[in-house]
C-alpha atoms as a PDB file:
ATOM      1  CA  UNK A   1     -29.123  69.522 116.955  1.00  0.00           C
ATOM      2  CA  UNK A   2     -32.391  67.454 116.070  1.00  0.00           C
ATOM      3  CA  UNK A   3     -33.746  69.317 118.604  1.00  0.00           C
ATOM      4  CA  UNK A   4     -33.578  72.346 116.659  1.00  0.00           C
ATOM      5  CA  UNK A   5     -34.771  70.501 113.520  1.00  0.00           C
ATOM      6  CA  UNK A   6     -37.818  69.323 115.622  1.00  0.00           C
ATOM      7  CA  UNK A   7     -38.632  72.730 116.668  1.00  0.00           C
ATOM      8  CA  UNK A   8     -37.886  74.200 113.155  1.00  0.00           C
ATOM      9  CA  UNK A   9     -40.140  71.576 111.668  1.00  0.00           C
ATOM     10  CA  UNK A  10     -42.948  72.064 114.607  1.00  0.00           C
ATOM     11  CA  UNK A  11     -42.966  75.861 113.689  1.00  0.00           C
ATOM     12  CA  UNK A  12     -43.387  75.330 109.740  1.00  0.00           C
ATOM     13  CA  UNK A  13     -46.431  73.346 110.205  1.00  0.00           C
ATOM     14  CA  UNK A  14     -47.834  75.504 112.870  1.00  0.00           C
ATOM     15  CA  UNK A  15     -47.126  78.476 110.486  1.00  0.00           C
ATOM     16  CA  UNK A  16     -48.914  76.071 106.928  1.00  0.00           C
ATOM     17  CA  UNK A  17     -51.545  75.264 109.542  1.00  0.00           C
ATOM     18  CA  UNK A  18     -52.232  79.182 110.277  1.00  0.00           C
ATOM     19  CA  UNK A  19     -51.931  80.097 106.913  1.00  0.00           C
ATOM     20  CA  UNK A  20     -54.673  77.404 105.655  1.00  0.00           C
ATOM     21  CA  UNK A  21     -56.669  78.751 107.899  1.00  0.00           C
ATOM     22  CA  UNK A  22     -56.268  82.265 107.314  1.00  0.00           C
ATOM     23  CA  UNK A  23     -57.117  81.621 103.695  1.00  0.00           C
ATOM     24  CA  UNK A  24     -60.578  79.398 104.669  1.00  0.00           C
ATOM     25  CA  UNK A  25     -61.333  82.284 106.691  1.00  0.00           C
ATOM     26  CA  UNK A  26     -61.387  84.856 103.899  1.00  0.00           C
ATOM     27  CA  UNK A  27     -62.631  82.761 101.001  1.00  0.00           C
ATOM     28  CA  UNK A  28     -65.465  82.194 103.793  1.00  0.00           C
ATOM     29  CA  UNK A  29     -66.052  86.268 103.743  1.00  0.00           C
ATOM     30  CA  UNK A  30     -65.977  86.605 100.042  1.00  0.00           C
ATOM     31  CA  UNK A  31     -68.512  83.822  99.249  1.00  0.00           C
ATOM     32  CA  UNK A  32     -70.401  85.133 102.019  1.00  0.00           C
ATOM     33  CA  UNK A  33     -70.449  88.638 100.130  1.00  0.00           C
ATOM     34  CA  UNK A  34     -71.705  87.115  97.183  1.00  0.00           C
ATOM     35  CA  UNK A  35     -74.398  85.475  98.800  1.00  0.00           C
ATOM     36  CA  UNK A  36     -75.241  88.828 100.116  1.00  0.00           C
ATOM     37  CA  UNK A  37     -74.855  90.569  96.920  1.00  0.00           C
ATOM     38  CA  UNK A  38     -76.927  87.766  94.893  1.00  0.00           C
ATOM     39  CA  UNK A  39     -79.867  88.431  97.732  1.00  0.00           C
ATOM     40  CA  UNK A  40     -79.942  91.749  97.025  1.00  0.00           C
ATOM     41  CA  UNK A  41     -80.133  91.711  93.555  1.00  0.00           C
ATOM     42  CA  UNK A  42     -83.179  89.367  93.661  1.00  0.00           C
ATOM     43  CA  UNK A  43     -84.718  91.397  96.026  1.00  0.00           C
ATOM     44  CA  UNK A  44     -84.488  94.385  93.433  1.00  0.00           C
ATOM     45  CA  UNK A  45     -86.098  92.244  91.084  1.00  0.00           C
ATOM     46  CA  UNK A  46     -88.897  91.105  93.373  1.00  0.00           C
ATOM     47  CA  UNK A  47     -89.518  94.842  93.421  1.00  0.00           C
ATOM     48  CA  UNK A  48     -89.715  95.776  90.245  1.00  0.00           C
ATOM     49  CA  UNK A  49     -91.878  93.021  89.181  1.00  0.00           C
ATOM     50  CA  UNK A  50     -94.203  93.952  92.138  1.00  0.00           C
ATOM     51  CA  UNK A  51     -94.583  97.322  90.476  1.00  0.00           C
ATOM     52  CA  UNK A  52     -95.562  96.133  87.182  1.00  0.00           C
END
């Protein structure tokens, strides 16, 4: 029986450890996006103030 408990216990953290890292992962790929987006946007700028 502890065993079982051991195993059942090994699995939850394995799953909390996979989940952490799933969530790292994709606030990673939305801050990355923004950093992307904020590039752009300054890049516009350097454009249009190039024109004038």
């Amino acid at each position: 029986m502890i065993g079982w408990g051991l195993g059942f216990l090994m699995a939850m953290i394995a799953v909390s450890m996979m989940k952490t890292w799933y969530f790292m992962e994709m606030n990673r790929n939305c801050v990355l996006r923004e950093v992307k987006r904020v590039e752009l946007q300054i890049a516009r700028l350097a454009e249009r103030l190039a024109e004038k």
